[in-house]
N, C-alpha and C. Protein backbone atom coordinates (compact mmCIF):
# COMPACT_ATOMS: atom_id res chain seq x y z
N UNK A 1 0.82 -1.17 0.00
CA UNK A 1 0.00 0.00 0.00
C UNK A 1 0.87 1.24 0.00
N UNK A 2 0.45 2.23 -0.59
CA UNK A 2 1.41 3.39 -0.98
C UNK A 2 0.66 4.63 0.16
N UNK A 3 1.84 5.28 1.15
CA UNK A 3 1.45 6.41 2.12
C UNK A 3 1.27 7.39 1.06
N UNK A 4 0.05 8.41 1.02
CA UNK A 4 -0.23 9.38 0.49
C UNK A 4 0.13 10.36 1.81
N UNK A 5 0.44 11.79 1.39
CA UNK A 5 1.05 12.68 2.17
C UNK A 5 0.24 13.81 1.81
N UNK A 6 -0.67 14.36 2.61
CA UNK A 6 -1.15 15.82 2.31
C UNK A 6 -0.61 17.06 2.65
N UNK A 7 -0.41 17.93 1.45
CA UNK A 7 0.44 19.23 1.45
C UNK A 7 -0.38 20.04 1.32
N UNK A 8 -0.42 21.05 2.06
CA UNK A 8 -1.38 22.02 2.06
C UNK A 8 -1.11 22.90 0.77
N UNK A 9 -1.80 23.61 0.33
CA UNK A 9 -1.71 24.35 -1.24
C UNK A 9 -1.38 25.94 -0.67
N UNK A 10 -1.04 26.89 -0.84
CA UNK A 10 -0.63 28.03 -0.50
C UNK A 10 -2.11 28.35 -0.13
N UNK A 11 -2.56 28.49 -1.30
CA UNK A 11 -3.82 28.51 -1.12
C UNK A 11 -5.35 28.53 0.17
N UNK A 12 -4.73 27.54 0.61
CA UNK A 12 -5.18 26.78 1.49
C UNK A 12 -4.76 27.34 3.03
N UNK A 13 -3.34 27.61 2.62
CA UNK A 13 -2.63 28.35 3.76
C UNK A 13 -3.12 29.61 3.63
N UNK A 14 -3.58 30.20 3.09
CA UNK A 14 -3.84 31.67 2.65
C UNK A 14 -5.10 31.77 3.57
N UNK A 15 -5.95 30.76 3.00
CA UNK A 15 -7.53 31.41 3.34
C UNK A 15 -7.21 30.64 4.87
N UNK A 16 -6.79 29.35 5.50
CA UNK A 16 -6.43 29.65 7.24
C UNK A 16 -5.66 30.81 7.84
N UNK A 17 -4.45 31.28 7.17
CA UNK A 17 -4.35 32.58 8.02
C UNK A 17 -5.26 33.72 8.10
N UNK A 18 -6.20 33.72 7.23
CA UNK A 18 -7.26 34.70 7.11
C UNK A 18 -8.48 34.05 7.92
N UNK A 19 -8.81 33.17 8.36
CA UNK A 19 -9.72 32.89 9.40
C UNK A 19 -9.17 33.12 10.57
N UNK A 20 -7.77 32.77 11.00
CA UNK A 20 -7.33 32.55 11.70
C UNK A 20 -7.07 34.12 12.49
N UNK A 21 -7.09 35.42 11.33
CA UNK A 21 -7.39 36.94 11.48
C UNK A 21 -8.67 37.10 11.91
N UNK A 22 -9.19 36.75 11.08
CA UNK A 22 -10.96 36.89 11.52
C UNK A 22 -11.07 36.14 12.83
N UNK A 23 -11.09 35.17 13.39
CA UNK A 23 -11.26 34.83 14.36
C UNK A 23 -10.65 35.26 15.75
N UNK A 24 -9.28 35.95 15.72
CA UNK A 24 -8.50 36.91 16.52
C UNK A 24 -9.55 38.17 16.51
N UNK A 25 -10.05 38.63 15.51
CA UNK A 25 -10.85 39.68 15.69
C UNK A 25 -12.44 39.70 16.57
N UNK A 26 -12.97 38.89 16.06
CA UNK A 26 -14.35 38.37 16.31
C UNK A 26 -14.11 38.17 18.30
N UNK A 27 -13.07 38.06 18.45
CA UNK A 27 -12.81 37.51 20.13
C UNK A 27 -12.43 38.70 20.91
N UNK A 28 -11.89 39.91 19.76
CA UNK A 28 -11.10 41.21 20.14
C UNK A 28 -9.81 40.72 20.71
N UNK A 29 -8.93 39.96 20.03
CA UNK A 29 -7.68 39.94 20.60
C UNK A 29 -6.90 40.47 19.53
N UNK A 30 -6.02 41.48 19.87
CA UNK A 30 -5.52 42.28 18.24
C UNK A 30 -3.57 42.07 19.30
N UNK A 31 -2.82 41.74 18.26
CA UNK A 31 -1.31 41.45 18.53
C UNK A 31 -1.17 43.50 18.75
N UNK A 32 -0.13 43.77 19.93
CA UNK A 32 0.14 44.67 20.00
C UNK A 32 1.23 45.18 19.44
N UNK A 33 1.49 46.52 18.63
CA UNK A 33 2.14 46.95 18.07
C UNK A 33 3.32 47.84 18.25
N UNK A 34 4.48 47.45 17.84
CA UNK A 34 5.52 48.35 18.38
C UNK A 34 5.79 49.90 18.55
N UNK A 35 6.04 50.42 19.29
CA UNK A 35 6.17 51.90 19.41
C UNK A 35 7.43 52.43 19.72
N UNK A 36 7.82 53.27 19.01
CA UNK A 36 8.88 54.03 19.10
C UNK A 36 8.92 55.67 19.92
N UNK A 37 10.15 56.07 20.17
CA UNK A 37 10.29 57.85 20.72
C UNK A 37 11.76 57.81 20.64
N UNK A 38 11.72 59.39 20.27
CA UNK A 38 12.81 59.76 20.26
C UNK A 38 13.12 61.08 20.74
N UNK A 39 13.76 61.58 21.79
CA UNK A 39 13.73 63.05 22.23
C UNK A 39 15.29 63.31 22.19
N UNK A 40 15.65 64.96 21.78
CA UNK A 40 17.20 65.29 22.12
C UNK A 40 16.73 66.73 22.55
N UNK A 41 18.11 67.21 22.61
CA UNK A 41 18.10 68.25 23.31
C UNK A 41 19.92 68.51 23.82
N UNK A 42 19.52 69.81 22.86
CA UNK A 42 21.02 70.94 22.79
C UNK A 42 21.74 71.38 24.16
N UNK A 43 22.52 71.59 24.65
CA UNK A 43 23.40 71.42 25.48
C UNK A 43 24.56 72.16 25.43
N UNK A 44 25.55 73.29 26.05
CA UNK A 44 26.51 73.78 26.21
C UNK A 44 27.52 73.07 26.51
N UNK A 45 28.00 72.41 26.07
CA UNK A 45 28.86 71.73 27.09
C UNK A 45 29.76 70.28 25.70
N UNK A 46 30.97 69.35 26.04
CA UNK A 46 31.43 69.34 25.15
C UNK A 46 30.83 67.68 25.23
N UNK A 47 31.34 66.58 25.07
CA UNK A 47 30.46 65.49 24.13
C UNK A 47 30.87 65.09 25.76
N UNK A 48 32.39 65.16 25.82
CA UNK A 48 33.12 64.01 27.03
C UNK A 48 32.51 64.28 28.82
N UNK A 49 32.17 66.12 28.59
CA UNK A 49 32.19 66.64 29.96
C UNK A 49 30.54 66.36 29.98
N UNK A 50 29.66 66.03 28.98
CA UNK A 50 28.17 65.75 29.26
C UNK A 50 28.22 64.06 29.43
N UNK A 51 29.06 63.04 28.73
CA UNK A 51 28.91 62.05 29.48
C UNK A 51 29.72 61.76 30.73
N UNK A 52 30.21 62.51 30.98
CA UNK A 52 31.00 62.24 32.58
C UNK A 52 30.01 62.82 33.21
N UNK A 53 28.94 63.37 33.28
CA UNK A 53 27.97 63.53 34.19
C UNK A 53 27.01 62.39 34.00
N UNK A 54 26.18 61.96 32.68
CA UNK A 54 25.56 61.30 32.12
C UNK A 54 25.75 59.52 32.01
N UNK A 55 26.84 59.32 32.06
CA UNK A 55 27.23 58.14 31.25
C UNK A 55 27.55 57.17 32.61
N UNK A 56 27.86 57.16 33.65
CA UNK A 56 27.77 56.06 34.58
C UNK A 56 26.27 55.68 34.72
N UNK A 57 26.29 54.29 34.64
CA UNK A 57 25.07 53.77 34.65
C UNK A 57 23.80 54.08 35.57
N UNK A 58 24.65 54.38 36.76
CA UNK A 58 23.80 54.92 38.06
C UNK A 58 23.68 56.36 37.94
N UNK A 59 24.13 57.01 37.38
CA UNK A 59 24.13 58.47 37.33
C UNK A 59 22.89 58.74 36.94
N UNK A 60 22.09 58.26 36.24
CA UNK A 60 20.57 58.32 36.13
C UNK A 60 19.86 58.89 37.20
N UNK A 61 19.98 58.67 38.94
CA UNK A 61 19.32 59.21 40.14
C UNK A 61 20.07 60.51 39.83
N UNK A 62 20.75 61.25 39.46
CA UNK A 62 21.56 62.50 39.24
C UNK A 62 20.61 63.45 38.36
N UNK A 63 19.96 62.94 37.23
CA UNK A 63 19.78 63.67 36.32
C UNK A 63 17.88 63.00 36.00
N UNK A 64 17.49 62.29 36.55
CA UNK A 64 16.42 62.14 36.22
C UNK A 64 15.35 62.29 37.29
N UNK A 65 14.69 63.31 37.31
CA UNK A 65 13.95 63.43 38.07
C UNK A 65 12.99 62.87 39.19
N UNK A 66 12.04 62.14 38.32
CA UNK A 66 11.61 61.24 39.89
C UNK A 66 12.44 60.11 40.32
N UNK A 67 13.66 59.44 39.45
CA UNK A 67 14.35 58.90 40.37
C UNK A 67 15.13 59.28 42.28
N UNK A 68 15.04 59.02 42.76
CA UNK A 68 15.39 59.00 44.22
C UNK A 68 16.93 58.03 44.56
N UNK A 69 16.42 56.61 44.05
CA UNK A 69 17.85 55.74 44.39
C UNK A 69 18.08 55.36 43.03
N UNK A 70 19.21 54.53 43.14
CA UNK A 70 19.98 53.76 42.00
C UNK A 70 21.00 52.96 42.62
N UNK A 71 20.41 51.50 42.67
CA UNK A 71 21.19 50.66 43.24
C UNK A 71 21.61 49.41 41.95
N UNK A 72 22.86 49.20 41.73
CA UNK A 72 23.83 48.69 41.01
C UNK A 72 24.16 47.62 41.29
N UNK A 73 24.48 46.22 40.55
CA UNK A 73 24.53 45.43 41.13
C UNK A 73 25.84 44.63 41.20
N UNK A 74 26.90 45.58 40.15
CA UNK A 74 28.41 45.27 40.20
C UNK A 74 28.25 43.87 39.28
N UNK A 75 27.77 43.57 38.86
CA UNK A 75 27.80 42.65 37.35
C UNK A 75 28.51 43.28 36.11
N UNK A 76 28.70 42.25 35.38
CA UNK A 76 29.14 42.49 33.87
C UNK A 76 28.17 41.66 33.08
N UNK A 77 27.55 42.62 32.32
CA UNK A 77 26.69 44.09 32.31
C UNK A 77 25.82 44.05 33.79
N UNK A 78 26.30 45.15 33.79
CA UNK A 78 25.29 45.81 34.89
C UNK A 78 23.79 45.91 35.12
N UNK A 79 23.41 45.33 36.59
CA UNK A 79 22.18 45.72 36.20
C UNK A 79 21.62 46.52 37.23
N UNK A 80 20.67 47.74 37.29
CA UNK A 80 20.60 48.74 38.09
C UNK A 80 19.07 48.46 38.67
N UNK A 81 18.59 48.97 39.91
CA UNK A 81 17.38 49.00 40.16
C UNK A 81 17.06 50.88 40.97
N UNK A 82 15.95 51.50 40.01
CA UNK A 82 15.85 52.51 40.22
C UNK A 82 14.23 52.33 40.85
N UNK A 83 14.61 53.51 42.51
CA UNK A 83 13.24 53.66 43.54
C UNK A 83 12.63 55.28 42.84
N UNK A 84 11.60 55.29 42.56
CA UNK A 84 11.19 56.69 42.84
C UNK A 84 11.34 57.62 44.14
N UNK A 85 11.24 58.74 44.23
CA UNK A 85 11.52 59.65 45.31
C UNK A 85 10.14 59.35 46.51
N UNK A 86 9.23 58.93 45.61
CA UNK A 86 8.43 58.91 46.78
C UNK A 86 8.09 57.23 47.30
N UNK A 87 9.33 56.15 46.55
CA UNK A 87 9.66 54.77 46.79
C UNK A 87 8.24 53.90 46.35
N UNK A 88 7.29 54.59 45.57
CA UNK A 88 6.35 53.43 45.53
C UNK A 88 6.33 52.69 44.16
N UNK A 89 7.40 53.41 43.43
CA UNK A 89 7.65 52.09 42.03
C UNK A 89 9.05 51.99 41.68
N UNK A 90 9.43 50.92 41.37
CA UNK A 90 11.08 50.50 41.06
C UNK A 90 10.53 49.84 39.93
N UNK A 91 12.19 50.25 39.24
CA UNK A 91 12.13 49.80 37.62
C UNK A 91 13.53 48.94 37.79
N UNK A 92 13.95 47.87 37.40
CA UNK A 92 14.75 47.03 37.06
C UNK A 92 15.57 47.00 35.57
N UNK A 93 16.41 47.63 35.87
CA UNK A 93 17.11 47.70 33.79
C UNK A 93 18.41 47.29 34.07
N UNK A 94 18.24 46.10 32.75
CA UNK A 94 19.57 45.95 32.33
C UNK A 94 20.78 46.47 31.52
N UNK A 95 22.36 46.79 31.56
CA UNK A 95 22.33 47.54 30.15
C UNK A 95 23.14 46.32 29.23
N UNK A 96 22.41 46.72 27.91
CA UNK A 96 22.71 45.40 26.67
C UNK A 96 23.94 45.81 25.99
N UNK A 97 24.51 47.74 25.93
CA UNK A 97 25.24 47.41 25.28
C UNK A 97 26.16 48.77 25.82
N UNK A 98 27.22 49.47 25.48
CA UNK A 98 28.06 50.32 26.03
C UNK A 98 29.31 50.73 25.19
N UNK A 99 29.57 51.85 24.59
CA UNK A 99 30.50 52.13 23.86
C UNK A 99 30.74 53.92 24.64
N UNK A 100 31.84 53.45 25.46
CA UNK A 100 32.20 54.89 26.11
C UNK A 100 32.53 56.17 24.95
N UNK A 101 33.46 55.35 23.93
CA UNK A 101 34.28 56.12 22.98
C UNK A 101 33.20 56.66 22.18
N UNK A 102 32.21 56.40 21.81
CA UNK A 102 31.14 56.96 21.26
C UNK A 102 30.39 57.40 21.89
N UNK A 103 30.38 57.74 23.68
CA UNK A 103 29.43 58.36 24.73
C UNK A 103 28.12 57.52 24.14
N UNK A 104 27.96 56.59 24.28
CA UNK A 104 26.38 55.75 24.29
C UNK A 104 26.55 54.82 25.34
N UNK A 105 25.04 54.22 25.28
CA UNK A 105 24.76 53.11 26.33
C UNK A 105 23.38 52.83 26.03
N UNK A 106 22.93 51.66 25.93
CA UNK A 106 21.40 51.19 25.74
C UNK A 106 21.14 50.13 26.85
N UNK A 107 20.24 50.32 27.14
CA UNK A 107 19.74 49.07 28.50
C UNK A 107 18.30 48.59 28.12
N UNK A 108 17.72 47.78 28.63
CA UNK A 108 16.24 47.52 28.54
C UNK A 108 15.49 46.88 30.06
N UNK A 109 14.55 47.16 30.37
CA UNK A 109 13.21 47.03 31.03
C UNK A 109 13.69 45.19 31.07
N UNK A 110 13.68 45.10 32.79
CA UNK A 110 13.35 43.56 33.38
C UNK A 110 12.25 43.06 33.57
N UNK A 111 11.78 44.97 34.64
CA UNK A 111 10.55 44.62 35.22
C UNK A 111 10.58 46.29 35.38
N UNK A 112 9.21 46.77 35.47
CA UNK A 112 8.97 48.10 35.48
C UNK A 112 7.36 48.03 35.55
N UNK A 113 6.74 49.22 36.60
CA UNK A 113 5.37 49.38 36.78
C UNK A 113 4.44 49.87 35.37
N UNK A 114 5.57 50.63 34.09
CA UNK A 114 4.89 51.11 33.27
C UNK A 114 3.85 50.17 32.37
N UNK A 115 3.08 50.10 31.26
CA UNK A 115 2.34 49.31 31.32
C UNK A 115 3.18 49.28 29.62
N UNK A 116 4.36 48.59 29.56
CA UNK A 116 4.65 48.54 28.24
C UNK A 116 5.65 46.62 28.48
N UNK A 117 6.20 46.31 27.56
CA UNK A 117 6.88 45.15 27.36
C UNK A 117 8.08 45.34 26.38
N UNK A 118 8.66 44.53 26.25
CA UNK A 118 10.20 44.70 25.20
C UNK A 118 10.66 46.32 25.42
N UNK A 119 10.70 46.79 26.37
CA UNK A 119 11.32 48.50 26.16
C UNK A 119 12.57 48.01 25.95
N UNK A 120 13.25 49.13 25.30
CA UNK A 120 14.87 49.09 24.87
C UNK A 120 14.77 50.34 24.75
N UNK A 121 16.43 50.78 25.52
CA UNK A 121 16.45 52.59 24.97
C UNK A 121 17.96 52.58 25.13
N UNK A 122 18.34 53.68 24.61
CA UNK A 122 20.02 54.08 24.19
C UNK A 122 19.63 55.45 24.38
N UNK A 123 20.95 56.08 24.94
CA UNK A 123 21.07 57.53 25.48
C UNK A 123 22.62 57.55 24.82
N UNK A 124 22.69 58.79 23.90
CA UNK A 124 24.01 58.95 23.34
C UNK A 124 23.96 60.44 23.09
N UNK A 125 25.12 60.77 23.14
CA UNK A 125 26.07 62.03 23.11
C UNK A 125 26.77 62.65 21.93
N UNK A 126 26.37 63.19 21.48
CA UNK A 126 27.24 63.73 19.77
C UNK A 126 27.65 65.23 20.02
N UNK A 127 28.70 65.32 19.18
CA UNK A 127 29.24 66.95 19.06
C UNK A 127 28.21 67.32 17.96
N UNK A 128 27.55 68.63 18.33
CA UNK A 128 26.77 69.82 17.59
C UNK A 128 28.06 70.65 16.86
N UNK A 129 29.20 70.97 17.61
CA UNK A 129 29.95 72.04 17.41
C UNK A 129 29.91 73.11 17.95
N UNK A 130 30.51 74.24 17.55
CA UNK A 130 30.51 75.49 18.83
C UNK A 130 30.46 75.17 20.41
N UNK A 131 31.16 74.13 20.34
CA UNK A 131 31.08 73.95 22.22
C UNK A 131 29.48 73.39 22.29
N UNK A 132 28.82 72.95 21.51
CA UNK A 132 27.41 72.44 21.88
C UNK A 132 27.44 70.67 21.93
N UNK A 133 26.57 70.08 22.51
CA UNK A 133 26.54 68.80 22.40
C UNK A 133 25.04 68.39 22.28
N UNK A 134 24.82 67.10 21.53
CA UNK A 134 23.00 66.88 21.36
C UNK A 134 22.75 65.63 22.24
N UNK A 135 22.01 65.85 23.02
CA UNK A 135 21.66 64.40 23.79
C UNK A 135 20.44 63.83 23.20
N UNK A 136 20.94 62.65 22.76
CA UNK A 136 19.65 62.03 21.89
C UNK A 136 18.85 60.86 22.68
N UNK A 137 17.93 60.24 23.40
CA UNK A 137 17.39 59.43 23.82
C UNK A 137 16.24 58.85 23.06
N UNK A 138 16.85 57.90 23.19
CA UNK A 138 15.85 56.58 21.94
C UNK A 138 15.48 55.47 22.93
N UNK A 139 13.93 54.98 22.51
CA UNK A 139 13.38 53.89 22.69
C UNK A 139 12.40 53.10 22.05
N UNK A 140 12.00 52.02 22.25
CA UNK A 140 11.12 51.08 22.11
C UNK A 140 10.71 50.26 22.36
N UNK A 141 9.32 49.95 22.28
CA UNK A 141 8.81 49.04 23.02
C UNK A 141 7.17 48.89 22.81
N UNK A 142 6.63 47.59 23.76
CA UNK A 142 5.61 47.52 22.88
C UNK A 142 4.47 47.76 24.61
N UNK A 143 3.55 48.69 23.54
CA UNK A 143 3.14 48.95 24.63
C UNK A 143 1.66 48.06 25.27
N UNK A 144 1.14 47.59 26.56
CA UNK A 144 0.69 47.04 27.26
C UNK A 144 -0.94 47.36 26.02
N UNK A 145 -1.83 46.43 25.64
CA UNK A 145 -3.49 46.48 25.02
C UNK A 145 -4.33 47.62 25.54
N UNK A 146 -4.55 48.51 25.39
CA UNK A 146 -5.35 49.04 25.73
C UNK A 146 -4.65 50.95 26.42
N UNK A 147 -3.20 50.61 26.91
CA UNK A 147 -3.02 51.25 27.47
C UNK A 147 -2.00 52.10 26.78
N UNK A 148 -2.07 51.89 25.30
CA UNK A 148 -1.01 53.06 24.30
C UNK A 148 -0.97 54.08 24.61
N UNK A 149 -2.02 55.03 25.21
CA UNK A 149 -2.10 56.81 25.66
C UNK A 149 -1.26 56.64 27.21
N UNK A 150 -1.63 55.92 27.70
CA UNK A 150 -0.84 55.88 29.15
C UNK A 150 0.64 55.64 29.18
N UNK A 151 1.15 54.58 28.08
CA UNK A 151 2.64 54.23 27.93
C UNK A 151 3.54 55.08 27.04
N UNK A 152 2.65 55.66 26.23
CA UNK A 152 3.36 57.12 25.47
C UNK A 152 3.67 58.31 26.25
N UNK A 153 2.14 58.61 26.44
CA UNK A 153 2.64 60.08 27.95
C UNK A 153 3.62 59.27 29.21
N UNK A 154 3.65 58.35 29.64
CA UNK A 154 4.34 58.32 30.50
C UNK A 154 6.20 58.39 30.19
N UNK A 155 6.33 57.60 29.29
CA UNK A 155 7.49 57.62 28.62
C UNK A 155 8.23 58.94 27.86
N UNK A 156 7.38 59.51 27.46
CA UNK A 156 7.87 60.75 26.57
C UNK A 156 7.72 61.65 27.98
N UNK A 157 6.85 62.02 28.79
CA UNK A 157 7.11 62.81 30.23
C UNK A 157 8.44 62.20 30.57
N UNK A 158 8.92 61.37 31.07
CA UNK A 158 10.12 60.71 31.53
C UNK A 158 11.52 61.24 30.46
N UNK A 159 11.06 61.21 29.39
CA UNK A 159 12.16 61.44 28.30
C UNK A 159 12.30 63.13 28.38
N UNK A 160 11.74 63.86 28.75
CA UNK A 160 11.83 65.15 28.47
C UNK A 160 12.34 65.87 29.83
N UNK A 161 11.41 65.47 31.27
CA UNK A 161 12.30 65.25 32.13
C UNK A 161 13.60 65.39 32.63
N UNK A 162 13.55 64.02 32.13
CA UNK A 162 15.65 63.94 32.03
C UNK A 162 16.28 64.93 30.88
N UNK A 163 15.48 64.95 29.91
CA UNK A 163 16.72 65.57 28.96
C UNK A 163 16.76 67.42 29.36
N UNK A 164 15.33 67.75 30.16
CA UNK A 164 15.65 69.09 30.59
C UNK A 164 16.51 69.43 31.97
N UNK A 165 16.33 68.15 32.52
CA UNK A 165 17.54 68.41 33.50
C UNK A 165 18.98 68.17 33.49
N UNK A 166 19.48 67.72 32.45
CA UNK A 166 20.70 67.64 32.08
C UNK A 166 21.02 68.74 31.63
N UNK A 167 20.28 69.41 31.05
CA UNK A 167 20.63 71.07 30.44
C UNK A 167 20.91 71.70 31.27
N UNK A 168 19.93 71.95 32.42
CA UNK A 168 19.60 72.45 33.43
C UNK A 168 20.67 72.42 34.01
N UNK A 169 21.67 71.00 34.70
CA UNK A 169 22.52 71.06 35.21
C UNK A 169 23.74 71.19 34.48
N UNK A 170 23.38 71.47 33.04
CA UNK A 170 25.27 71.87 32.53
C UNK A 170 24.81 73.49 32.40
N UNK A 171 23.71 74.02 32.75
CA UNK A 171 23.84 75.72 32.75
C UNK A 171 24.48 76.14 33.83
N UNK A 172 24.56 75.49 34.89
CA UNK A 172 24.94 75.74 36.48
C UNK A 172 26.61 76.08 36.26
């Protein structure tokens, strides 16, 4: 007796991934979609003397506002746990990657109260010229069903935040 083998026809595959849409819909379960931000901000000051304020991993309680602590955990890579000032949410970040000579650093989200998943962000340092420097802060991530207006304002408040108090403290 001869095994016959059934292969599905593209076809075939076509119109199941399309039920398989329709039926994600019909239940309201929709895959959440990635989101991006990006904030900078001009600066007096020269690339090296803004990451020697900026660029230690913990230096974050320095320059970011509702941070309060920054506790470090002396690993390679490092991983930091930041308290708010008024201690009722801690964020857990790891950092993934670090190039001093280029003043960057990117870390990502362990665990954090915000209502997002996969965050990743990089904070880097470039010469403008004239004695100016641009602090660029990048992220992404996907944000929590339902709660896209809450994980945008919260994130972009946080991003602007920090990047006005770094100004702030190289005007001093």
């Amino acid at each position: 007796m001869r095994k016959h083998t059934i292969r599905p026809t593209m076809q075939t595959m076509m119109r199941s991934a399309a039920l398989y849409a329709v039926a994600l819909v019909a239940i309201g379960v929709f895959p959440a979609s990635a989101a991006t931000l990006m904030r900078t901000i001009d600066v007096k000051a020269s690339p090296s003397a803004v990451w020697s304020m900026i660029g230690p991993f913990c230096a974050i309680k320095d320059w970011l506002p509702p941070v309060g602590a920054c506790i470090e955990d002396g690993k390679t890579p490092p991983t930091r746990t930041l308290v708010t000032k008024d201690g009722k949410a801690a964020f857990v970040e790891t950092q993934i990657a670090r190039d001093d000579a280029e003043y960057s650093y990117s870390y990502a989200f362990i665990s954090s109260p915000l209502p997002v998943t996969n965050y990743k962000s990089t904070i880097k340092v470039t010469a403008k010229g004239d004695g100016f420097s641009t602090v660029t802060w990048t992220g992404s991530y996907t944000p929590d069903q339902g709660k896209e207006k809450a994980a945008s304002e919260a994130l972009n408040g946080v991003y602007e935040a920090g990047l006005a108090e770094i100004k702030a403290r190289l005007v001093k």
